[in-house]
N, C-alpha and C. Protein backbone atom coordinates (compact mmCIF):
# COMPACT_ATOMS: atom_id res chain seq x y z
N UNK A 1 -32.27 8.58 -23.94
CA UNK A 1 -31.49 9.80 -23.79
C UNK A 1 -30.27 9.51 -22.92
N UNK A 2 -29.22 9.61 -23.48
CA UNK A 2 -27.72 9.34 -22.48
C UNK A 2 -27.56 10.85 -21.58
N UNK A 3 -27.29 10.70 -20.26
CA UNK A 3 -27.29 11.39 -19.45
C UNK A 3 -25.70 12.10 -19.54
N UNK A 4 -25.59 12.75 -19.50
CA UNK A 4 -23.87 13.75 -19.67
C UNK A 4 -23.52 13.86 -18.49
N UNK A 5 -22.35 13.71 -17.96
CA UNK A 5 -21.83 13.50 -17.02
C UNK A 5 -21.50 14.50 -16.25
N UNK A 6 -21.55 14.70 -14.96
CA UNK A 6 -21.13 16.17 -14.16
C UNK A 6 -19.64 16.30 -13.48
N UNK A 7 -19.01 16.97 -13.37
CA UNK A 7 -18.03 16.82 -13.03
C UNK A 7 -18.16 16.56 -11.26
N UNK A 8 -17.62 16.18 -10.82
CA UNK A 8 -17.53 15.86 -9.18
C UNK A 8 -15.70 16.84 -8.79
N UNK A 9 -15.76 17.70 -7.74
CA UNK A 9 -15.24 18.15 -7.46
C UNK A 9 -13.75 18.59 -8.13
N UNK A 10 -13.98 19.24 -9.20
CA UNK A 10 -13.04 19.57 -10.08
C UNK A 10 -13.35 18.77 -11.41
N UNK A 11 -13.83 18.10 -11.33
CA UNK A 11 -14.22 17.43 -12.94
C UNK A 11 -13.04 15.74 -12.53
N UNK A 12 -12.97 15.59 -11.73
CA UNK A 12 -11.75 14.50 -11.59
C UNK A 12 -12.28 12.85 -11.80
N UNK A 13 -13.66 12.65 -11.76
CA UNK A 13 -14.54 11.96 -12.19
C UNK A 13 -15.88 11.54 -13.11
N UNK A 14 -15.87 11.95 -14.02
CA UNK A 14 -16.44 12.80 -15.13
C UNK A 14 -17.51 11.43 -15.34
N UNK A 15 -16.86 10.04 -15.71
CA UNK A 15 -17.59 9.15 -16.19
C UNK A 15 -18.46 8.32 -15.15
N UNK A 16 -18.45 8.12 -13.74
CA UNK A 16 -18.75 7.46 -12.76
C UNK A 16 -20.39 8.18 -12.11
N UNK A 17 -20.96 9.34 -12.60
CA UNK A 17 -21.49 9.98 -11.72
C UNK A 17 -22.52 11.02 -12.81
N UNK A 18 -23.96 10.99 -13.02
CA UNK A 18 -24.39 11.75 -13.60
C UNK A 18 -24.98 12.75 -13.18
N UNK A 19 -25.89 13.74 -13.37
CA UNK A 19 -26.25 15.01 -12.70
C UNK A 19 -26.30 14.99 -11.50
N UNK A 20 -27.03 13.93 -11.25
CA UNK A 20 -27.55 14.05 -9.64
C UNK A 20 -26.81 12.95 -8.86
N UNK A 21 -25.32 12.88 -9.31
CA UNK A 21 -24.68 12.32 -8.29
C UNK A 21 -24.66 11.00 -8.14
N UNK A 22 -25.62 10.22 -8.65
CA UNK A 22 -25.36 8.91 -8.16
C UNK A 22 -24.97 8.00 -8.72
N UNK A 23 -24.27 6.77 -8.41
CA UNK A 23 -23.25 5.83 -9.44
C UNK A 23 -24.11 5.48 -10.31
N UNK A 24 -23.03 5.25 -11.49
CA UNK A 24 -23.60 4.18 -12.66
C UNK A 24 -22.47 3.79 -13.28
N UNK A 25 -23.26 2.44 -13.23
CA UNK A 25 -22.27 1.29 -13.52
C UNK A 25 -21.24 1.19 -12.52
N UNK A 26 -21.09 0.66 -11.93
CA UNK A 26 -20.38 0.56 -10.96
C UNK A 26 -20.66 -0.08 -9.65
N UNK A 27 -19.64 -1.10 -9.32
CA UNK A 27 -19.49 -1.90 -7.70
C UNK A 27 -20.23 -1.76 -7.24
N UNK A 28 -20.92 -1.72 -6.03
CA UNK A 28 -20.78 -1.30 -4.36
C UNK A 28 -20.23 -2.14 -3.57
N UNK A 29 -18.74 -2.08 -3.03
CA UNK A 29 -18.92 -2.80 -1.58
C UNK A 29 -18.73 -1.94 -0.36
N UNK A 30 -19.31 -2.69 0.60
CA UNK A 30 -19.19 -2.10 1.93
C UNK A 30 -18.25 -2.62 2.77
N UNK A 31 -17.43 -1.68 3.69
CA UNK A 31 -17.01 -2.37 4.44
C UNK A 31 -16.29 -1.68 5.95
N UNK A 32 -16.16 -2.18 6.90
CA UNK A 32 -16.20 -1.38 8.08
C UNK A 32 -14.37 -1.24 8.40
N UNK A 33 -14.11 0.08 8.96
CA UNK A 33 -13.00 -0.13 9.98
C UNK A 33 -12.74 1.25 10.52
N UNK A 34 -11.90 0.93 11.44
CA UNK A 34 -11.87 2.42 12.42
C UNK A 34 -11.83 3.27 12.17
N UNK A 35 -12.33 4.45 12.19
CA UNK A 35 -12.37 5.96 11.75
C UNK A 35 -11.26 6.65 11.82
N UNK A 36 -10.23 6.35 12.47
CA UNK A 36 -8.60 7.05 12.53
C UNK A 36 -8.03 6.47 11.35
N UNK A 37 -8.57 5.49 11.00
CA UNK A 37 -7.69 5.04 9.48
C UNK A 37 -8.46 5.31 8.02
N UNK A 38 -9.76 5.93 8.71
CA UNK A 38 -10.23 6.29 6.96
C UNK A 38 -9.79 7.35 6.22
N UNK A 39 -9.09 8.17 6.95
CA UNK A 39 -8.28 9.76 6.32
C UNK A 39 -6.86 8.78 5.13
N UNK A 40 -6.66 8.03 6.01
CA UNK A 40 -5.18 6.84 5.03
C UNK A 40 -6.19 6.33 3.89
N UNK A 41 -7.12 5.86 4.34
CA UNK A 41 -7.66 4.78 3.15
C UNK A 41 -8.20 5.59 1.77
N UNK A 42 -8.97 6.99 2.43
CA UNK A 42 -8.76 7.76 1.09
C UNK A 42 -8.02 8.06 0.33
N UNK A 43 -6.97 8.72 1.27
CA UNK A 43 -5.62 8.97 0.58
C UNK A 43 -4.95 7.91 -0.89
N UNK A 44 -4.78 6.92 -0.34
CA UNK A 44 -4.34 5.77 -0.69
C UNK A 44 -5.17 5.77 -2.31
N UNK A 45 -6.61 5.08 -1.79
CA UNK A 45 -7.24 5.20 -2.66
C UNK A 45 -7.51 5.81 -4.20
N UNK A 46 -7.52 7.09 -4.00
CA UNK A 46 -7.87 8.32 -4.54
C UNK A 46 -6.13 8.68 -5.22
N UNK A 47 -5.46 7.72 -5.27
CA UNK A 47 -3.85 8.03 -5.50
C UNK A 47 -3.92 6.80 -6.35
N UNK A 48 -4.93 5.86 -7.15
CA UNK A 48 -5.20 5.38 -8.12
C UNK A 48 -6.20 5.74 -8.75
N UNK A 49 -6.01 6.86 -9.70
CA UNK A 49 -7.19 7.32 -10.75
C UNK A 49 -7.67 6.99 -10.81
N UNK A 50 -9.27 6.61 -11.04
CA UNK A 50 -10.45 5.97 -11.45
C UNK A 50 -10.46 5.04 -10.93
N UNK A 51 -10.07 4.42 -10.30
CA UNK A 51 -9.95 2.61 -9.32
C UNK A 51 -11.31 2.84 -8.53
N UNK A 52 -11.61 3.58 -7.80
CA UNK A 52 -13.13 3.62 -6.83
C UNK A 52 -13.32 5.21 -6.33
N UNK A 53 -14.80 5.27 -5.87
CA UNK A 53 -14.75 6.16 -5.29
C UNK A 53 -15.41 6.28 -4.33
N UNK A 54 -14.97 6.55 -2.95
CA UNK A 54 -14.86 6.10 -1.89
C UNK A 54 -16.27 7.23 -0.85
N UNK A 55 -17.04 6.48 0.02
CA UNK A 55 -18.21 7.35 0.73
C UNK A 55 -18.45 6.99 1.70
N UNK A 56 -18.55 7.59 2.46
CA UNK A 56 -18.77 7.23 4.15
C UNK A 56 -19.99 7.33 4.52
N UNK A 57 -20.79 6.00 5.01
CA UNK A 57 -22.02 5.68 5.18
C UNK A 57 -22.41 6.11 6.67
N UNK A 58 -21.34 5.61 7.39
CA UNK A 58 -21.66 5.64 8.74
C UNK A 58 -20.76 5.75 9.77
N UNK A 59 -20.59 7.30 9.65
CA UNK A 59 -19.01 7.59 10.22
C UNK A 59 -19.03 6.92 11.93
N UNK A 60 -20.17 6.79 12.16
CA UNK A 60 -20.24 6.42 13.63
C UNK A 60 -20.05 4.81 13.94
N UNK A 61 -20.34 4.08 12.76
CA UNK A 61 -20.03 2.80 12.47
C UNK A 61 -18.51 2.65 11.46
N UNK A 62 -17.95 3.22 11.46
CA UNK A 62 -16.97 3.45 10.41
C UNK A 62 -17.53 2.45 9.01
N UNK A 63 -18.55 2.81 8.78
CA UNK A 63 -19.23 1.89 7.40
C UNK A 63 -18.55 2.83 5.87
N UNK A 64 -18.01 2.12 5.60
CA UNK A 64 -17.50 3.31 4.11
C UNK A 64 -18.28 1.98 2.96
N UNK A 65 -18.26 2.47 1.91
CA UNK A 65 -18.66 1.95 0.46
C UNK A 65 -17.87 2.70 -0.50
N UNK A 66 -17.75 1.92 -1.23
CA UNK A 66 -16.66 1.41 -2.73
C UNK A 66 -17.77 1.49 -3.68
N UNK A 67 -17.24 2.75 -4.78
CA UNK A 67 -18.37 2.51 -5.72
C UNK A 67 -16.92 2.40 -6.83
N UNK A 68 -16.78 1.06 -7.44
CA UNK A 68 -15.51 0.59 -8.45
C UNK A 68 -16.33 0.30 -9.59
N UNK A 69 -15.63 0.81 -10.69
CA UNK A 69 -16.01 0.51 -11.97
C UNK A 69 -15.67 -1.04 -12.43
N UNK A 70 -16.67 -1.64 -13.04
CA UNK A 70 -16.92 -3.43 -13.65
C UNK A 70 -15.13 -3.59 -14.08
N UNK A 71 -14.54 -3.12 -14.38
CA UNK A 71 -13.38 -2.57 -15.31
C UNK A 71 -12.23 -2.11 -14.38
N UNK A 72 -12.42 -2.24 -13.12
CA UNK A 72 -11.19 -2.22 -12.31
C UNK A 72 -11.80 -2.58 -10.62
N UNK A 73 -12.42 -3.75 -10.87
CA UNK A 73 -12.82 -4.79 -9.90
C UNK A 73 -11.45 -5.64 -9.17
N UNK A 74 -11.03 -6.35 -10.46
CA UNK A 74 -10.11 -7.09 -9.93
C UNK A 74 -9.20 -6.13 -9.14
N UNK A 75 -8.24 -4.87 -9.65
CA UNK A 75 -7.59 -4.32 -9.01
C UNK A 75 -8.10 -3.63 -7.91
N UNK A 76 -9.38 -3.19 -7.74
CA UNK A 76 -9.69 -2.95 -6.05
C UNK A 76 -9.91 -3.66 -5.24
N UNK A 77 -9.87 -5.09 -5.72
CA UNK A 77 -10.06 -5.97 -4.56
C UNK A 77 -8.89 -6.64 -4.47
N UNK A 78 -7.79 -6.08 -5.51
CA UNK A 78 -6.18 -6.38 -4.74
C UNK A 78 -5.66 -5.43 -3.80
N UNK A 79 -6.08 -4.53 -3.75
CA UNK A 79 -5.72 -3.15 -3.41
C UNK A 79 -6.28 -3.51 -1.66
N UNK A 80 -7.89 -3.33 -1.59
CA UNK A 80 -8.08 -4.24 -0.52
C UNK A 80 -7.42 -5.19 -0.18
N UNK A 81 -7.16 -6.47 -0.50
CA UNK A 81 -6.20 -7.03 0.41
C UNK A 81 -5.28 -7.04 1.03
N UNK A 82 -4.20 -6.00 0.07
CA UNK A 82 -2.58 -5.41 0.39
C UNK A 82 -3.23 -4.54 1.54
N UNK A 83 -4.33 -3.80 1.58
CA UNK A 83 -4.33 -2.73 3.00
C UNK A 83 -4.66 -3.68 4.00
N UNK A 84 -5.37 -4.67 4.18
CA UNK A 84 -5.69 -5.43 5.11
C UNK A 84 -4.43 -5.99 6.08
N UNK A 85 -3.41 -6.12 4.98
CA UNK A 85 -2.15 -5.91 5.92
C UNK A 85 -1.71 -5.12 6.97
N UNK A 86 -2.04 -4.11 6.56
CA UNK A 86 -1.91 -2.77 7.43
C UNK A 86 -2.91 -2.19 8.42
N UNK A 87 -4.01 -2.42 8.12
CA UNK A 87 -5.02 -1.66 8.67
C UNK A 87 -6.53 -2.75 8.36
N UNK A 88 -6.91 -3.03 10.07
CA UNK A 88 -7.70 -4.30 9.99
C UNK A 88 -9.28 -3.61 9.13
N UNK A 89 -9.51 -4.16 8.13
CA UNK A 89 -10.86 -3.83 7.58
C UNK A 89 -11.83 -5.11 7.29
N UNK A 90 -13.44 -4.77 7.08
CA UNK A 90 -13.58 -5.93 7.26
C UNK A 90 -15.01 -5.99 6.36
N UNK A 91 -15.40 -6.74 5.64
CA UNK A 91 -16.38 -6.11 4.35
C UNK A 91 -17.85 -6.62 5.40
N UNK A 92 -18.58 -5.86 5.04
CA UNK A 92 -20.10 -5.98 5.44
C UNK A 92 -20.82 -6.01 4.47
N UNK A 93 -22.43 -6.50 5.11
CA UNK A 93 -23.37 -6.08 3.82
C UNK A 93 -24.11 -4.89 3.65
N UNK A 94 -24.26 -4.31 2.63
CA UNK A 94 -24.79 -3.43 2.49
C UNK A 94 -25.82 -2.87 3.42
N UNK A 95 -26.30 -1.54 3.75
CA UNK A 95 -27.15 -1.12 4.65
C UNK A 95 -28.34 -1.66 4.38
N UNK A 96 -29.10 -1.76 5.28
CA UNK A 96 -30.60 -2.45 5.08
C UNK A 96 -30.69 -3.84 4.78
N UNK A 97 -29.59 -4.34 4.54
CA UNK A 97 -29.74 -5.63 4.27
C UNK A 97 -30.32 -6.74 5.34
N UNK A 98 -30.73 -7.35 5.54
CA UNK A 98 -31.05 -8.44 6.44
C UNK A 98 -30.19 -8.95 7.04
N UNK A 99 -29.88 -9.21 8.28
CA UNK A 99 -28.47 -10.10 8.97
C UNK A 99 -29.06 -11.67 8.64
């Protein structure tokens, strides 16, 4: 049974996200940086259609995650680098993971 897609806050993500919200098909990376710069990094972000969609794990750790479609990998991890210019970020592993 193919699951039909829900719209996420206005319908602006239709294919990334089924009833109950959670990715499919799609990335995860994690990665940390200061909380005064994650209001920019959305911005930014979210100002390339469908490129990722962006969630804050651990606002107290500034932990955000990247959920990018197989299909615009390469361009979010150019996108990441050009901000790294600007604003120090720095990829982690996923929560729970083992150090």
């Amino acid at each position: 049974m193919k699951t039909r897609p829900a719209y996420v806050r206005g319908g602006s993500l239709p294919l990334l996200f089924s009833k109950n919200l959670t990715p499919m098909n799609t990335v995860q990376k994690y990665f940390r940086l200061n909380s005064k710069h994650m209001a920019y990094l959305k911005s930014i972000v979210e100002s390339y259609e469908g490129l990722a969609v962006l969630r804050t794990v651990d606002p107290e750790k500034g932990i955000i995650e990247w959920m990018i479609p197989p299909d615009r990998l390469e361009d979010a991890e150019e996108l990441i680098n050009s901000l790294r210019e600007e604003i120090p970020i720095e990829a982690v592993k996923p929560p729970g993971t083992p150090t």
